[in-house]
PDB file of N, CA and C in Angstrom:
ATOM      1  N   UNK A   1      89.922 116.522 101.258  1.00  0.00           N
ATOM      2  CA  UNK A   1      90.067 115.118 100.923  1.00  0.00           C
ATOM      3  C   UNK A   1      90.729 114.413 102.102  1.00  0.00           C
ATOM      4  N   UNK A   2      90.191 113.485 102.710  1.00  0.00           N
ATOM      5  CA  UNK A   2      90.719 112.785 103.334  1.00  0.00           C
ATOM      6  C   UNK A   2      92.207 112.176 103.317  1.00  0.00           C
ATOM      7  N   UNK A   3      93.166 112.049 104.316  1.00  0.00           N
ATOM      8  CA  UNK A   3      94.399 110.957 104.482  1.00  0.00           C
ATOM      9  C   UNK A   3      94.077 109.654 103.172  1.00  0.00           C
ATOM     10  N   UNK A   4      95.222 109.341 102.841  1.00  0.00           N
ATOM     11  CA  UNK A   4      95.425 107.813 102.494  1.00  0.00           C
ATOM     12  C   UNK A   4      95.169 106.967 103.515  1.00  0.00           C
ATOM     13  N   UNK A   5      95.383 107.394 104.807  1.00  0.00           N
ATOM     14  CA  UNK A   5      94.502 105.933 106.111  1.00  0.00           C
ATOM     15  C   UNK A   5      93.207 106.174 106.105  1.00  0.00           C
ATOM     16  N   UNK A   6      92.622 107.353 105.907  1.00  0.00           N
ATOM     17  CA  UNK A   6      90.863 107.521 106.062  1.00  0.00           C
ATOM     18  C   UNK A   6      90.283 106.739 104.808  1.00  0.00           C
ATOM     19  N   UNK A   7      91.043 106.986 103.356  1.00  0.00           N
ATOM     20  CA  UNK A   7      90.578 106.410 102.421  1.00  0.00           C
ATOM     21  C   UNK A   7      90.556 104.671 102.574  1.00  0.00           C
ATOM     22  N   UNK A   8      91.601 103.866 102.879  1.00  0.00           N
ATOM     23  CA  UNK A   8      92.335 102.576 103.052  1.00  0.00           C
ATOM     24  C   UNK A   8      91.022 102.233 103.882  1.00  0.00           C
ATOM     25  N   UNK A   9      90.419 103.600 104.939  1.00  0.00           N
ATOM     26  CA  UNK A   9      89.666 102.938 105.830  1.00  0.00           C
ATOM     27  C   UNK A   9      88.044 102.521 105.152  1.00  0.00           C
ATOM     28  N   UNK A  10      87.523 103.881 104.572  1.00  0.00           N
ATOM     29  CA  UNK A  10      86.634 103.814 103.536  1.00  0.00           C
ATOM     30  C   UNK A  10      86.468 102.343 102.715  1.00  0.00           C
ATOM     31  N   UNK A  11      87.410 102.289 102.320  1.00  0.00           N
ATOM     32  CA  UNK A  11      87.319 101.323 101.374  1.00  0.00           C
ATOM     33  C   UNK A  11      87.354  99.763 101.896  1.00  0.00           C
ATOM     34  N   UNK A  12      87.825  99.701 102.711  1.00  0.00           N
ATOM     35  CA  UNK A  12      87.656  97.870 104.207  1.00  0.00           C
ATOM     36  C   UNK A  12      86.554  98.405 104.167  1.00  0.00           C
ATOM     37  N   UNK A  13      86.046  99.520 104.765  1.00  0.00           N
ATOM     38  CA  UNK A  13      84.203  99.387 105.155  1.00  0.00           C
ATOM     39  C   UNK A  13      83.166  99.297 104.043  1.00  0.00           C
ATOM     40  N   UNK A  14      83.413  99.778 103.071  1.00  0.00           N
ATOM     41  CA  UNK A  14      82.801  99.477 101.800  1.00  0.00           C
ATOM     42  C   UNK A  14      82.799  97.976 101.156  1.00  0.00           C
ATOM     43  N   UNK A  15      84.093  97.783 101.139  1.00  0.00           N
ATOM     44  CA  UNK A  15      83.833  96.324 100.595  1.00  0.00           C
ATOM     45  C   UNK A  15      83.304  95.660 101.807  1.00  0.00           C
ATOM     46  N   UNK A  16      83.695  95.134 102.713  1.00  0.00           N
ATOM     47  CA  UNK A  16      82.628  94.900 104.174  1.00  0.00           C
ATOM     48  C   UNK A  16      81.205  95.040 103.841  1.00  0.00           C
ATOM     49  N   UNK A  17      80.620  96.123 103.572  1.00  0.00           N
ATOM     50  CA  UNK A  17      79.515  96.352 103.373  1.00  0.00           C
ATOM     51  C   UNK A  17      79.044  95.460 102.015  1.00  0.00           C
ATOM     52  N   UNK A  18      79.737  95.358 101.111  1.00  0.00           N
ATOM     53  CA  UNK A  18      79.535  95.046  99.600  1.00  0.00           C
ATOM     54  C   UNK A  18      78.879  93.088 100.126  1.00  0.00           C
ATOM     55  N   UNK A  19      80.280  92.667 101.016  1.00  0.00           N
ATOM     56  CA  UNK A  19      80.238  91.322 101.694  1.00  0.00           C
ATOM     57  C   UNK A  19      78.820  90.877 102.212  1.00  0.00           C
ATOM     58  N   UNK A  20      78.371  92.067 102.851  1.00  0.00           N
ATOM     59  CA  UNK A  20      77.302  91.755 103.633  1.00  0.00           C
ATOM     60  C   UNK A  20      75.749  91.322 102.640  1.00  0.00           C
ATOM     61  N   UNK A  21      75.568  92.665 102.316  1.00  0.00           N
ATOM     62  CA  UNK A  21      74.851  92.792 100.854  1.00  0.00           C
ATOM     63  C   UNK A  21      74.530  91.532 100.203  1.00  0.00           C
ATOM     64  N   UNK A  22      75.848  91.276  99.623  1.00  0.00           N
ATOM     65  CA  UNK A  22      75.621  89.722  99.095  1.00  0.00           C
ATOM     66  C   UNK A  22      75.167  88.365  99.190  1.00  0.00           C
ATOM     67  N   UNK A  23      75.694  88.673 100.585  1.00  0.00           N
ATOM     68  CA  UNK A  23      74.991  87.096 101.635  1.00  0.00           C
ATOM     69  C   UNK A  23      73.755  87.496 101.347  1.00  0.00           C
ATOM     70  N   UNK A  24      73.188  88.822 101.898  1.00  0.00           N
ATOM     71  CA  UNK A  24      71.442  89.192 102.043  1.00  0.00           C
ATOM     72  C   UNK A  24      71.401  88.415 100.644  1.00  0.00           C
ATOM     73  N   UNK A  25      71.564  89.039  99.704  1.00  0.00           N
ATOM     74  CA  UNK A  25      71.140  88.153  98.177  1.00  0.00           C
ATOM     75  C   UNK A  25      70.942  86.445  98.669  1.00  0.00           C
ATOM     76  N   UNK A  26      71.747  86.319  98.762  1.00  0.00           N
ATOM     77  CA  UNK A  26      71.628  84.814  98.842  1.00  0.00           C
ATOM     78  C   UNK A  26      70.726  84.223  99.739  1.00  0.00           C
ATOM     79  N   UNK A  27      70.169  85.171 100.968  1.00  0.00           N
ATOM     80  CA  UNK A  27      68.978  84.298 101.599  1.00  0.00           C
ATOM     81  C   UNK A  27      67.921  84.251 100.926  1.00  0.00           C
ATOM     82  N   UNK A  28      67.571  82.740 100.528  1.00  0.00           N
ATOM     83  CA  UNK A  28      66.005  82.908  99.647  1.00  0.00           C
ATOM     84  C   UNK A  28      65.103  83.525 100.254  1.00  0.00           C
ATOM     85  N   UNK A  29      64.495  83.614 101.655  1.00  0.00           N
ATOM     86  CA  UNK A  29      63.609  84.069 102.071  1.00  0.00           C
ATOM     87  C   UNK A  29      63.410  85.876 101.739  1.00  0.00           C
ATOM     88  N   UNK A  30      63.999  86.591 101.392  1.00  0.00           N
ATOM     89  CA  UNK A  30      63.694  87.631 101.376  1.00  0.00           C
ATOM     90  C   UNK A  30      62.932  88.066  99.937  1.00  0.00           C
ATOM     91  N   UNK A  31      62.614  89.189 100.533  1.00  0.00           N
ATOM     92  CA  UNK A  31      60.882  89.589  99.525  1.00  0.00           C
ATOM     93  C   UNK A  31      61.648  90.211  98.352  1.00  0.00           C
ATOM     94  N   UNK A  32      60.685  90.346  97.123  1.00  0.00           N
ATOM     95  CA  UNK A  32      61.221  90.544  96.019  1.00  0.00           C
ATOM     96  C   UNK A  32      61.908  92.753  96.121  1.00  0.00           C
ATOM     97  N   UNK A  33      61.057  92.711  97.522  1.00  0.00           N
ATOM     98  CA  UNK A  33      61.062  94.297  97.482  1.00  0.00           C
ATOM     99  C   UNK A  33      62.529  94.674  98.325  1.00  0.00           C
ATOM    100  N   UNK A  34      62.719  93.724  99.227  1.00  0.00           N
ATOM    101  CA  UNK A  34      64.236  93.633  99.945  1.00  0.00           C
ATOM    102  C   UNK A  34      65.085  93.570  98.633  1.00  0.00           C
ATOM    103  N   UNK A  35      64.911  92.725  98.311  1.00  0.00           N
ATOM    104  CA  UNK A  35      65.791  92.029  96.752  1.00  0.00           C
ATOM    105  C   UNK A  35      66.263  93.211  95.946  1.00  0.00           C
ATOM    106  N   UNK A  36      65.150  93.979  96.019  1.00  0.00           N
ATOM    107  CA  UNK A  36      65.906  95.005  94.802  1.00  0.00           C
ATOM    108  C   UNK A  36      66.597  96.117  95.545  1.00  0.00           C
ATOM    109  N   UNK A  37      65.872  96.735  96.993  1.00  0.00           N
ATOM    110  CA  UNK A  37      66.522  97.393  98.126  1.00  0.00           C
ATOM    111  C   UNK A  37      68.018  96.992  98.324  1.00  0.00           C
ATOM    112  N   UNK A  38      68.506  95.687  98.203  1.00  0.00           N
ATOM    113  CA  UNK A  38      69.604  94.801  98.297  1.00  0.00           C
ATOM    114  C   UNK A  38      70.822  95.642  97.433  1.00  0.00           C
ATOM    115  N   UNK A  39      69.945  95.589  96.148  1.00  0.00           N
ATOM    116  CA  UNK A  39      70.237  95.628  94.804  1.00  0.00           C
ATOM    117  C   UNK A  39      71.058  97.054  94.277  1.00  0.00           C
ATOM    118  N   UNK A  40      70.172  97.873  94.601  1.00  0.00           N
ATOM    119  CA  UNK A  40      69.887  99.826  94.960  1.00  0.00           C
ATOM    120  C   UNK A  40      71.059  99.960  95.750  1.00  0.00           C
ATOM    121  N   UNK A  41      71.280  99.377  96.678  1.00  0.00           N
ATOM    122  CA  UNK A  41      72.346  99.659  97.619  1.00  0.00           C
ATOM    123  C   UNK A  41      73.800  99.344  97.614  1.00  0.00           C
ATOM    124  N   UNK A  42      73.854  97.913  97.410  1.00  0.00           N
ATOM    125  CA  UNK A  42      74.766  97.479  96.232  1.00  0.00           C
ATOM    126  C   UNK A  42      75.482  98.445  95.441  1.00  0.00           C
ATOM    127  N   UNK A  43      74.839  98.995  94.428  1.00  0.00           N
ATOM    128  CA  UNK A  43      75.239 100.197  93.065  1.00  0.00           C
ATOM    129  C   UNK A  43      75.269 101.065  93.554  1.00  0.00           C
ATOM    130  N   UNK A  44      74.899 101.759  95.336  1.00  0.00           N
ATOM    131  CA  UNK A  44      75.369 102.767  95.578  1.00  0.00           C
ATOM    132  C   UNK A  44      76.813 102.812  96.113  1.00  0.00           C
ATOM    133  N   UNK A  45      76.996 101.919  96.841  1.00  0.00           N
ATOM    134  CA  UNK A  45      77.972 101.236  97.696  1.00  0.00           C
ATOM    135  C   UNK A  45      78.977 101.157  96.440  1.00  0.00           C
ATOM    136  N   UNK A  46      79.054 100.393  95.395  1.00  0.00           N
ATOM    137  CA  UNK A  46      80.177  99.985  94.351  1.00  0.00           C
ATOM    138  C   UNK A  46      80.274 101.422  93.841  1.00  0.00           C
ATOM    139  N   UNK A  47      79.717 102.383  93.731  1.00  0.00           N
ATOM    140  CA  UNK A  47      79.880 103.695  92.970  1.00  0.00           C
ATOM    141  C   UNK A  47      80.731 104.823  94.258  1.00  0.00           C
ATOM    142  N   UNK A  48      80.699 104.383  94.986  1.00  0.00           N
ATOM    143  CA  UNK A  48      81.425 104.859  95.857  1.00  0.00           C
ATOM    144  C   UNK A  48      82.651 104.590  96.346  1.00  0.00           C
ATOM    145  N   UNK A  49      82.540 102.783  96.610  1.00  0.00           N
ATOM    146  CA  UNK A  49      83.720 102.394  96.326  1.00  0.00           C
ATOM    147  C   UNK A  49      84.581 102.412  94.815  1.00  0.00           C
ATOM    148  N   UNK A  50      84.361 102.856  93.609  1.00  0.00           N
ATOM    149  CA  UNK A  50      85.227 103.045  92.576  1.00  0.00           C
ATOM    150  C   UNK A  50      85.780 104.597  92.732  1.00  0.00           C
ATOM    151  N   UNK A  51      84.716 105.258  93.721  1.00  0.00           N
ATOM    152  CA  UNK A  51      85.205 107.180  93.614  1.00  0.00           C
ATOM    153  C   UNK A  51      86.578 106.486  94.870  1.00  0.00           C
ATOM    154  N   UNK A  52      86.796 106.306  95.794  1.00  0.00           N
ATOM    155  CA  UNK A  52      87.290 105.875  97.040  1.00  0.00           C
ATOM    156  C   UNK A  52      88.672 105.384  96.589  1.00  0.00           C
ATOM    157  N   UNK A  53      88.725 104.364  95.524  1.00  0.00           N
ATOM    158  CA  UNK A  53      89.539 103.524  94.926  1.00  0.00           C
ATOM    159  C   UNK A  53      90.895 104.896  94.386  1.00  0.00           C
ATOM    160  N   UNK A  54      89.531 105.019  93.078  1.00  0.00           N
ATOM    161  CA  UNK A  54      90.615 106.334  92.553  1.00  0.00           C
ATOM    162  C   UNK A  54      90.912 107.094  93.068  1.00  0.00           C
ATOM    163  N   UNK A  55      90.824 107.897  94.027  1.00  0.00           N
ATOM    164  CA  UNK A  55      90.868 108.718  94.825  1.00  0.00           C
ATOM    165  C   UNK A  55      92.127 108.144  95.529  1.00  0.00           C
ATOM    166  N   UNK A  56      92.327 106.902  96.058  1.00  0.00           N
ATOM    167  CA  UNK A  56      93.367 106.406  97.141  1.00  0.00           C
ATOM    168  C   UNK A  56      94.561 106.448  96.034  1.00  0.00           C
ATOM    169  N   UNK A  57      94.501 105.706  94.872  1.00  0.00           N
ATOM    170  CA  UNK A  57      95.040 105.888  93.241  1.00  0.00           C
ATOM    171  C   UNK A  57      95.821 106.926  93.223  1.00  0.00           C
ATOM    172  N   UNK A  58      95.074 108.587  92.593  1.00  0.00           N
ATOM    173  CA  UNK A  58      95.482 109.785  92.930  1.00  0.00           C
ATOM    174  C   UNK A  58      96.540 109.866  93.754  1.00  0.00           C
ATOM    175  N   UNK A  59      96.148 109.560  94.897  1.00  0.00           N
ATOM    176  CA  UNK A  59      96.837 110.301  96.860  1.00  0.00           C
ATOM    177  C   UNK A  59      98.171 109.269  96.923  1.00  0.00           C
ATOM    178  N   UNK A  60      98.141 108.335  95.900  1.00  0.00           N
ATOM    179  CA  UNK A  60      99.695 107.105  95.942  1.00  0.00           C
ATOM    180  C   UNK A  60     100.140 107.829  94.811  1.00  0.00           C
ATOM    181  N   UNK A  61      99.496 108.676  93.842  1.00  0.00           N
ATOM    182  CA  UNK A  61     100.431 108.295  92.595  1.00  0.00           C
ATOM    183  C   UNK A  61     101.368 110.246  92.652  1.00  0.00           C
ATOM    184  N   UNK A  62     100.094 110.996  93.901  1.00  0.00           N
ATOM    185  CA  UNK A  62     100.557 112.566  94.170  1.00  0.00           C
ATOM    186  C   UNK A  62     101.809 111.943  94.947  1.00  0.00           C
ATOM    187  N   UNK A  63     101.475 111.443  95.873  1.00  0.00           N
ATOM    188  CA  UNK A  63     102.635 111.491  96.807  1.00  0.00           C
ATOM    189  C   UNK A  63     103.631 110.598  96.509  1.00  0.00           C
ATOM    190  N   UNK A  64     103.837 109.722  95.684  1.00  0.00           N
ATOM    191  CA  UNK A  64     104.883 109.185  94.779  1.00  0.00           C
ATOM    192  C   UNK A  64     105.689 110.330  94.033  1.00  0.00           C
ATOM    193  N   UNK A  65     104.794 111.102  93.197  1.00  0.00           N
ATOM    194  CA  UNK A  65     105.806 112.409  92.048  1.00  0.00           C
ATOM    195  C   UNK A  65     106.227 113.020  92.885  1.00  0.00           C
ATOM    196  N   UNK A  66     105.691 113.532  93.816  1.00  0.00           N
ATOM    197  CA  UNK A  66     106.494 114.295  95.361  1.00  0.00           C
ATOM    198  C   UNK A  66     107.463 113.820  95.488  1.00  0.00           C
ATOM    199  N   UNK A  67     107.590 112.678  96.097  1.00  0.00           N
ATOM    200  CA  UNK A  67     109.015 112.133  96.641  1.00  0.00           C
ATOM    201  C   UNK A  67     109.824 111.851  95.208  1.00  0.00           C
ATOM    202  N   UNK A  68     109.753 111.839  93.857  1.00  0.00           N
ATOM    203  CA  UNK A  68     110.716 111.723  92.860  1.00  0.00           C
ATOM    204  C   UNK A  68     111.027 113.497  92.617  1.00  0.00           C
ATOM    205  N   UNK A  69     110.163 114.172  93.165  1.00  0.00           N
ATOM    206  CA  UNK A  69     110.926 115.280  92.730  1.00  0.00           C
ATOM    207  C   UNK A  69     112.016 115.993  93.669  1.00  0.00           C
ATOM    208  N   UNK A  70     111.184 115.404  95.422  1.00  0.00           N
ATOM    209  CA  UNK A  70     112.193 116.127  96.273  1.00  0.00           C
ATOM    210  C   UNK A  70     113.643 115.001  95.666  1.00  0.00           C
ATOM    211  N   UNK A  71     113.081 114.008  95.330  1.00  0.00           N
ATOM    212  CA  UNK A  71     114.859 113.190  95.374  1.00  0.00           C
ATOM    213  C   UNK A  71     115.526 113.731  94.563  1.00  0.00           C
ATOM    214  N   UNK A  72     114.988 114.301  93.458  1.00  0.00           N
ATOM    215  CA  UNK A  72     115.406 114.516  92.129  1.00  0.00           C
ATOM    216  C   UNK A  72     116.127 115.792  92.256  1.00  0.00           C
ATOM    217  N   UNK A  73     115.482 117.087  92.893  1.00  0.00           N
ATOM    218  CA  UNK A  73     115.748 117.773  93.394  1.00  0.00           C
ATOM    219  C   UNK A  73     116.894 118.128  94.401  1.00  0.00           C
ATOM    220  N   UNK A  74     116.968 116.778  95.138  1.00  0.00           N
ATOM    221  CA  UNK A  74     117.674 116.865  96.175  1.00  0.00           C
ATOM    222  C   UNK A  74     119.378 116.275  96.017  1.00  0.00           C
ATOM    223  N   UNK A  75     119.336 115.581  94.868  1.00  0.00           N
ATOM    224  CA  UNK A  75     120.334 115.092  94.026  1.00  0.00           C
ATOM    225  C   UNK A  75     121.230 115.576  93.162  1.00  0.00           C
ATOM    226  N   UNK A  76     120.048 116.841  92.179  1.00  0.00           N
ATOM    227  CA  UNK A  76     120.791 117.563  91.822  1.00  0.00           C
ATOM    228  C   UNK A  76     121.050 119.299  91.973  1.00  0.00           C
ATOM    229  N   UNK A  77     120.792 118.935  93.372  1.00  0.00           N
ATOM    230  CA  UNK A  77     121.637 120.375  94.157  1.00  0.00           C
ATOM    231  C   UNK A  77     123.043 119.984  94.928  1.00  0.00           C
ATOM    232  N   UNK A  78     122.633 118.716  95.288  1.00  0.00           N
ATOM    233  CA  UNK A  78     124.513 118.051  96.009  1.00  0.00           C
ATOM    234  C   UNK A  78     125.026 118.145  94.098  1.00  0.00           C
ATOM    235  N   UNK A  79     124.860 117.332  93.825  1.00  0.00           N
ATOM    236  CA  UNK A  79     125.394 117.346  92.449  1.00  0.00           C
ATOM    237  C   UNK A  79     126.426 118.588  91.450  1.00  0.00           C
ATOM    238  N   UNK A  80     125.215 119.536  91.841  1.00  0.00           N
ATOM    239  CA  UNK A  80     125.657 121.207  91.244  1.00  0.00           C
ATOM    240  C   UNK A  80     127.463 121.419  92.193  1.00  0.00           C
ATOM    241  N   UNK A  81     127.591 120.942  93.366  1.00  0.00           N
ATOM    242  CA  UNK A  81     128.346 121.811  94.567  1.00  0.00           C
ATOM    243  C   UNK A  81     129.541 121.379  94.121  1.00  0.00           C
ATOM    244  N   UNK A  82     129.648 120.030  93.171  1.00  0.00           N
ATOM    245  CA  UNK A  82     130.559 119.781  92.666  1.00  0.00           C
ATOM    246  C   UNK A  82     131.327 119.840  91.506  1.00  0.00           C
ATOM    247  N   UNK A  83     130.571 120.703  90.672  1.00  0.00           N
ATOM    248  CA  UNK A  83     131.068 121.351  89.754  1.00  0.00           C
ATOM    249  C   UNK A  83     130.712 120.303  87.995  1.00  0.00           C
ATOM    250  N   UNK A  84     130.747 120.598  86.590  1.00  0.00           N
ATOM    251  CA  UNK A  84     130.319 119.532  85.732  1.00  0.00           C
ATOM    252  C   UNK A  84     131.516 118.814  85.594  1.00  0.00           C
ATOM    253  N   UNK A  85     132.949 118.971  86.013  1.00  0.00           N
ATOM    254  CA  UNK A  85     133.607 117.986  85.936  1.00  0.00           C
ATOM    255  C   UNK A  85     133.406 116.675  86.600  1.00  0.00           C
ATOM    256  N   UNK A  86     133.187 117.013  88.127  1.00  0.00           N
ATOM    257  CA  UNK A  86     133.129 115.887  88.982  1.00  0.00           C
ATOM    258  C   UNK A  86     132.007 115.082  88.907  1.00  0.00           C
ATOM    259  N   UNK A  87     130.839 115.189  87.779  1.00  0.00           N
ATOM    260  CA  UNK A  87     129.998 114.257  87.398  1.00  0.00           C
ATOM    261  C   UNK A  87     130.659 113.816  86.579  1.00  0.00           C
ATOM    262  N   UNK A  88     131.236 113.906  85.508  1.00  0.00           N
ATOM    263  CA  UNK A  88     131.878 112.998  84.357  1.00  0.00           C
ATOM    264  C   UNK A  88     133.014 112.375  84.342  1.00  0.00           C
ATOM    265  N   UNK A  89     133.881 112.736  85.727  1.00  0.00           N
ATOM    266  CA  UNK A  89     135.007 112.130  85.692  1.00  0.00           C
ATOM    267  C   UNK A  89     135.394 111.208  86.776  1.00  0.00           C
ATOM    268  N   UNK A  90     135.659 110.354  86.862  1.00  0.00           N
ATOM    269  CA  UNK A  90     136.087 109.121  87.644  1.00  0.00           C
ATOM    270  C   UNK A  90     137.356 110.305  89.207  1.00  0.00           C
ATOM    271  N   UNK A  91     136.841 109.462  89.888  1.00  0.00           N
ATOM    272  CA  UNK A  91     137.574 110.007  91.337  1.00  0.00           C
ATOM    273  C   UNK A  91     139.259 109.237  91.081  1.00  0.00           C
ATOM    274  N   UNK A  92     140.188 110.279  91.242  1.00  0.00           N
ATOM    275  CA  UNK A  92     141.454 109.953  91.839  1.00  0.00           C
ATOM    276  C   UNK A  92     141.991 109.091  92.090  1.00  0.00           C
ATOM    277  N   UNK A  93     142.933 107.874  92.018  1.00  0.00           N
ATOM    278  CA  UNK A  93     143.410 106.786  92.313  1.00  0.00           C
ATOM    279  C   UNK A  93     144.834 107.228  92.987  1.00  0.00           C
ATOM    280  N   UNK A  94     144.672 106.846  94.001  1.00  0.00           N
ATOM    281  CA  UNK A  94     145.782 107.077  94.991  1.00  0.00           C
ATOM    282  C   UNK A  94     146.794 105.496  94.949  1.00  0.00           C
ATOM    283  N   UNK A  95     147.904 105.312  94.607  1.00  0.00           N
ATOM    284  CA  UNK A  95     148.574 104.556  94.904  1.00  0.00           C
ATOM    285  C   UNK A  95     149.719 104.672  96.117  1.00  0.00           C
TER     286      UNK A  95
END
């Protein structure tokens, strides 16, 4: 599976492509056989861009639980060094 930048990239060129597509629609001059060629390509293009989408989705939402677990992880191993008092009890007041 590609990077999150290869996907980000995928997906500018897809919709790009989607952009283009559309204008073609809109020139009247083209034949009814372009038109549906237009059309075909279009629904391949959008079916690719929705795999692309989720996929980028996935690769934000993997590497999001990653970083909550190293934090999580990483929080409560300093945490442990201090024993269960020194989480529940207020630090020392020195006057």
């Amino acid at each position: 599976m590609p990077g999150i930048d290869g996907l980000d990239h995928d997906i500018a060129g897809l919709q790009r492509l989607l952009t283009v597509v559309w204008k073609d629609l809109a020139n009247p001059s083209i034949t009814r056989f372009e038109r549906r060629e237009a059309i075909n390509q279009m629904k391949l293009c959008s079916a690719q861009l929705r795999r692309a989408l989720d996929a980028a989705e996935a690769e934000r939402i993997r590497k999001r639980e990653a970083r909550k677990q190293l934090e999580g992880t990483t929080f409560a191993a300093s945490a442990s060094n201090y024993g269960p008092r020194a989480r529940t009890q207020a630090p020392p007041v020195h006057l």
